[in-house]
N, C-alpha and C. Protein backbone atom coordinates (compact mmCIF):
# COMPACT_ATOMS: atom_id res chain seq x y z
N UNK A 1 13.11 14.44 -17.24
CA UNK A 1 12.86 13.02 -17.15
C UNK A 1 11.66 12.79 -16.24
N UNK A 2 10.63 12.14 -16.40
CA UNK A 2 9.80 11.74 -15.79
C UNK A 2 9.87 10.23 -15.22
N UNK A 3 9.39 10.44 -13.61
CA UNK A 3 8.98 9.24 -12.80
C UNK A 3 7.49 9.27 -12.81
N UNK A 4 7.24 8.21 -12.90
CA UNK A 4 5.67 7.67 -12.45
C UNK A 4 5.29 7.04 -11.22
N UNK A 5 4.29 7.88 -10.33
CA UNK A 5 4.14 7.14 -9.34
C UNK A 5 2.56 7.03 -9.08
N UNK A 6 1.98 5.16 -8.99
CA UNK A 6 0.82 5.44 -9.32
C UNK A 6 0.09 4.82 -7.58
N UNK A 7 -0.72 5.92 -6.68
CA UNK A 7 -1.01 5.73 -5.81
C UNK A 7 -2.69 5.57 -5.66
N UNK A 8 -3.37 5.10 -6.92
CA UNK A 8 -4.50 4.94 -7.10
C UNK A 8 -5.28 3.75 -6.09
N UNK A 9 -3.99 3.03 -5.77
CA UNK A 9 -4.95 1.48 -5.08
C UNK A 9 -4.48 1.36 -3.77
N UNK A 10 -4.08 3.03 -3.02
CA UNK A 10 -3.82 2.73 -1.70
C UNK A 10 -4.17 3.54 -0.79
N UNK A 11 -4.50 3.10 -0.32
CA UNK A 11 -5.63 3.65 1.02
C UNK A 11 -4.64 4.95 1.85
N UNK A 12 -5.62 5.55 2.38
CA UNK A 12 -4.76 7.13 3.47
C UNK A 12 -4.36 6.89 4.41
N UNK A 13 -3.55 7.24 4.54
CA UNK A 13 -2.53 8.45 4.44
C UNK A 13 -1.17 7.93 3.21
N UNK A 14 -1.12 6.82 3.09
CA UNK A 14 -0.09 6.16 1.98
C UNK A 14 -0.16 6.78 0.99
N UNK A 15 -0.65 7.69 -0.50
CA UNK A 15 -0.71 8.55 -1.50
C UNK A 15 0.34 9.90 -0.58
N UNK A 16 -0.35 10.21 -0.03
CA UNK A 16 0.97 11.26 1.12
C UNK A 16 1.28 10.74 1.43
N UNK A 17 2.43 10.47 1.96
CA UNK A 17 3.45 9.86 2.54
C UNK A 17 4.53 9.47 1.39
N UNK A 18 3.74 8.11 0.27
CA UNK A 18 4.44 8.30 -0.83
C UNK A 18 5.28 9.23 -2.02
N UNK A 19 3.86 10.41 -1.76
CA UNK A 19 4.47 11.39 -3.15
C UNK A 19 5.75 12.40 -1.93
N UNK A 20 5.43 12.62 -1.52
CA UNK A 20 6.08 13.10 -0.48
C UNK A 20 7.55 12.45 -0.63
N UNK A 21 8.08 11.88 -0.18
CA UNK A 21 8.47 10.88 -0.24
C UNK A 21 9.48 10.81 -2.05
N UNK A 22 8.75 11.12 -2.77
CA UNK A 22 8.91 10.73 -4.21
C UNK A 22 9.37 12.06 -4.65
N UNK A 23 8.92 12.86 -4.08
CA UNK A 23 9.32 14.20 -4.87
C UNK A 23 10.60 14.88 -4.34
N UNK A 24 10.85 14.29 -2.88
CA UNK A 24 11.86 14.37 -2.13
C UNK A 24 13.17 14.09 -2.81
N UNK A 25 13.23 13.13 -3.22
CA UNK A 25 14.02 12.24 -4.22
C UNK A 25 14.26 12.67 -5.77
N UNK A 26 13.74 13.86 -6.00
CA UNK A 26 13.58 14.52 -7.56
C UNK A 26 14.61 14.88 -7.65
N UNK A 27 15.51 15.02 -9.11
CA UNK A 27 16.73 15.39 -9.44
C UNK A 27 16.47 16.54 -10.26
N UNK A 28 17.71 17.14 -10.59
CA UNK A 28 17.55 18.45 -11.72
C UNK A 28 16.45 18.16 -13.10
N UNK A 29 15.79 17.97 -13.28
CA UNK A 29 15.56 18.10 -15.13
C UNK A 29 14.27 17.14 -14.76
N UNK A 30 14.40 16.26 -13.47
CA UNK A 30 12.78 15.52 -13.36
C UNK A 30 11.66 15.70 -12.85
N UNK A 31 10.99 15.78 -13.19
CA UNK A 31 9.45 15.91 -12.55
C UNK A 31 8.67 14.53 -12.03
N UNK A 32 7.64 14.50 -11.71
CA UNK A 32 6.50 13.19 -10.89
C UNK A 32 5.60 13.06 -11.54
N UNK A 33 5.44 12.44 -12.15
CA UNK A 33 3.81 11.91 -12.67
C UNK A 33 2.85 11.75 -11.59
N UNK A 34 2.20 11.88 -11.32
CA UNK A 34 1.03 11.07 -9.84
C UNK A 34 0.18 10.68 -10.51
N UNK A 35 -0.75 9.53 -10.35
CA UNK A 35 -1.09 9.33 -10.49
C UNK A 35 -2.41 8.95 -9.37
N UNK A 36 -3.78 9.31 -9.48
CA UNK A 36 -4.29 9.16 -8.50
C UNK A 36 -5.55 9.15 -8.51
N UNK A 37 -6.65 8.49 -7.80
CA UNK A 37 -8.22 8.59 -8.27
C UNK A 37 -9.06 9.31 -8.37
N UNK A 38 -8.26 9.99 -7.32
CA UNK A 38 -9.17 11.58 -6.83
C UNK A 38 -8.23 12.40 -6.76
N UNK A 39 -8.80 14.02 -6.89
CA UNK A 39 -7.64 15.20 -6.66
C UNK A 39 -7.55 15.10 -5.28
N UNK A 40 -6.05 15.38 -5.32
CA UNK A 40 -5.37 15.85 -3.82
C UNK A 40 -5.50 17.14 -3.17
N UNK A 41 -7.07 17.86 -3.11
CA UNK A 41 -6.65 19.27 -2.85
C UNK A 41 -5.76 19.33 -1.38
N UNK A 42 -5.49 18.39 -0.30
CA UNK A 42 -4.66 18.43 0.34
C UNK A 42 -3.05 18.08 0.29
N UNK A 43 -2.73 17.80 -0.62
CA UNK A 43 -1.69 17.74 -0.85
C UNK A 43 -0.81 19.14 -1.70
N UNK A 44 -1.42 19.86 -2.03
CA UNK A 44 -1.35 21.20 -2.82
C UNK A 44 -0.95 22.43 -1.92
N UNK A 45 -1.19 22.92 -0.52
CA UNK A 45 -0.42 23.67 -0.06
C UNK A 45 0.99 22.89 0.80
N UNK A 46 0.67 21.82 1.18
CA UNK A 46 2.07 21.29 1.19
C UNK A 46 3.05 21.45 -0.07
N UNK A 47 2.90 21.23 -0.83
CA UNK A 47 3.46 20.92 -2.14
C UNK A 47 4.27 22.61 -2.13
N UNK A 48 3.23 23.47 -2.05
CA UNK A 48 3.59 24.79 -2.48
C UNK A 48 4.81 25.09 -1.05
N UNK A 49 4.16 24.89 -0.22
CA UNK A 49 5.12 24.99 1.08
C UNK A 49 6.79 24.44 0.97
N UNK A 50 7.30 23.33 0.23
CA UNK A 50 8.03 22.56 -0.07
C UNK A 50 8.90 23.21 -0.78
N UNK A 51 8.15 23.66 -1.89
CA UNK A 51 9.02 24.57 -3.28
C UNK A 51 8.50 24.30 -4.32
N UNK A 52 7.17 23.46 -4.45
CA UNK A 52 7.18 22.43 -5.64
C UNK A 52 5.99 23.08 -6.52
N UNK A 53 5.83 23.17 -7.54
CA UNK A 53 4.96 23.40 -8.59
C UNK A 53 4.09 22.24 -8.99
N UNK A 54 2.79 22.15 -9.17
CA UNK A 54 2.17 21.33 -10.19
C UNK A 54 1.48 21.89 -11.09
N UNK A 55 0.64 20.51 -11.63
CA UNK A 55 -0.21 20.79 -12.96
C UNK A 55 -1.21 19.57 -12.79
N UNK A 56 -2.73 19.79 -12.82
CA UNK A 56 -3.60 18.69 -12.75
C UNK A 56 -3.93 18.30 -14.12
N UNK A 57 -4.58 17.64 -14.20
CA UNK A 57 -5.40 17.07 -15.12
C UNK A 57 -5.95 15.66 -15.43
N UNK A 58 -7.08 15.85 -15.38
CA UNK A 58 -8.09 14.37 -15.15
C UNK A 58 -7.65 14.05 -16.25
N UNK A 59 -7.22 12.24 -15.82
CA UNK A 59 -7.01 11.29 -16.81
C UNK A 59 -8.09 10.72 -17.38
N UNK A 60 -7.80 9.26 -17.55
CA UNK A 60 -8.93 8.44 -17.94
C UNK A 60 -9.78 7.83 -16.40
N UNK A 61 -10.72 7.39 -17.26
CA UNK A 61 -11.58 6.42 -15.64
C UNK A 61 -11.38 7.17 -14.52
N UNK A 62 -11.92 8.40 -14.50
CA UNK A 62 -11.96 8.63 -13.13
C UNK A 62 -10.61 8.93 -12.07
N UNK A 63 -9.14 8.99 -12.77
CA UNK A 63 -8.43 8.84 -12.32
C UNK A 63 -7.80 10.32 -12.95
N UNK A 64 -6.85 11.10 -12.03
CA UNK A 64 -5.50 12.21 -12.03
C UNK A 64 -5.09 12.08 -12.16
N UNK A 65 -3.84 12.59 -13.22
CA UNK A 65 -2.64 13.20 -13.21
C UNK A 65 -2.09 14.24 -12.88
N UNK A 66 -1.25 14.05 -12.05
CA UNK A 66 -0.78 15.63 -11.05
C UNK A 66 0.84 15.04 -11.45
N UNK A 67 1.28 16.75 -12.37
CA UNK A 67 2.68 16.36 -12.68
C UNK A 67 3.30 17.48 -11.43
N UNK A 68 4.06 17.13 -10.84
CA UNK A 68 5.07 17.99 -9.89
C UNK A 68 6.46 18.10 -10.33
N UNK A 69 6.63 18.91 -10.05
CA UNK A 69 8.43 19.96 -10.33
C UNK A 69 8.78 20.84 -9.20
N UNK A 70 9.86 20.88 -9.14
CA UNK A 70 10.83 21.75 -7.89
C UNK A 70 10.51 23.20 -8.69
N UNK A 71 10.00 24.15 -8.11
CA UNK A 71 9.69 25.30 -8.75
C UNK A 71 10.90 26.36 -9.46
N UNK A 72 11.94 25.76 -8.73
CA UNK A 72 12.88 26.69 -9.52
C UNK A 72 13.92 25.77 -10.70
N UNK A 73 12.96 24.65 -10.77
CA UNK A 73 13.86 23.59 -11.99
C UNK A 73 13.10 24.09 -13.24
N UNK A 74 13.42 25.37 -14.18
CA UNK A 74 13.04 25.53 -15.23
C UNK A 74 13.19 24.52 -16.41
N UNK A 75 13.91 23.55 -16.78
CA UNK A 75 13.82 21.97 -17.72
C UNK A 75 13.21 21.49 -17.44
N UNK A 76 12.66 21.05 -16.23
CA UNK A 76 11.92 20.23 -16.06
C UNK A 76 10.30 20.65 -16.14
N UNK A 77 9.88 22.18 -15.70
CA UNK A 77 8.55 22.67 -15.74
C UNK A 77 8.43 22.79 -17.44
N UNK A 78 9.27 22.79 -18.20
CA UNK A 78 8.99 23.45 -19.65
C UNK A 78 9.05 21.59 -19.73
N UNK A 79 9.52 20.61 -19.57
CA UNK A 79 9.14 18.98 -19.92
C UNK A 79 7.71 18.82 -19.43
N UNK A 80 7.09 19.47 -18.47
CA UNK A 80 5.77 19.19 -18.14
C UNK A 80 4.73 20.39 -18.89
N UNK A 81 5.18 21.55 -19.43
CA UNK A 81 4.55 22.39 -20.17
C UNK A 81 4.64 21.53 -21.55
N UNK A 82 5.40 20.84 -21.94
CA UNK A 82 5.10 20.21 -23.64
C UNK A 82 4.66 19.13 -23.36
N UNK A 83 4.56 18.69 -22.29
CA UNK A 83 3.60 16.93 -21.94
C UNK A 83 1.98 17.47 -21.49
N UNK A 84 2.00 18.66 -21.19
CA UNK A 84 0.40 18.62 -20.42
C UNK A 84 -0.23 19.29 -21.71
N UNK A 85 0.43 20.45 -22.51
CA UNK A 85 -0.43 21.40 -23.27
C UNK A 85 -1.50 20.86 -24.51
């Protein structure tokens, strides 16, 4: 199941804090949409530090999608392997 969380129109440190925050809150089988203007390369060894897996990929306008998953939730990384491929 996917959540969407779109942190494109808010100023720093709020995008961290939020996804943070958001992924904390992830259940078995769901993953995070992010949504965001720019890549987070700081948010990426946190992420890994945590447990969490992603996947980038530039959206439209200038804007990211960074899908995140709990690394050992295999349903949910194979829901973001048939949404990203």
């Amino acid at each position: 199941m996917e959540r969407i969380l779109d942190v494109s129109d808010l100023e720093p440190c709020e995008p961290m804090e939020r996804t943070l925050q958001a992924v904390g809150d992830l259940g078995e089988g769901e993953y995070l949409c992010l949504i965001h203007r720019r890549e987070p390369h700081l948010l990426y060894p946190v992420l890994d530090k945590m447990g969490f897996a992603w996947r980038t990929r530039p959206g439209g306008a200038s804007q990211f999608e960074i899908f995140i998953w709990k690394r050992i939730d295999r349903a949910a990384g194979s829901a973001v392997a048939l949404r990203t491929d």
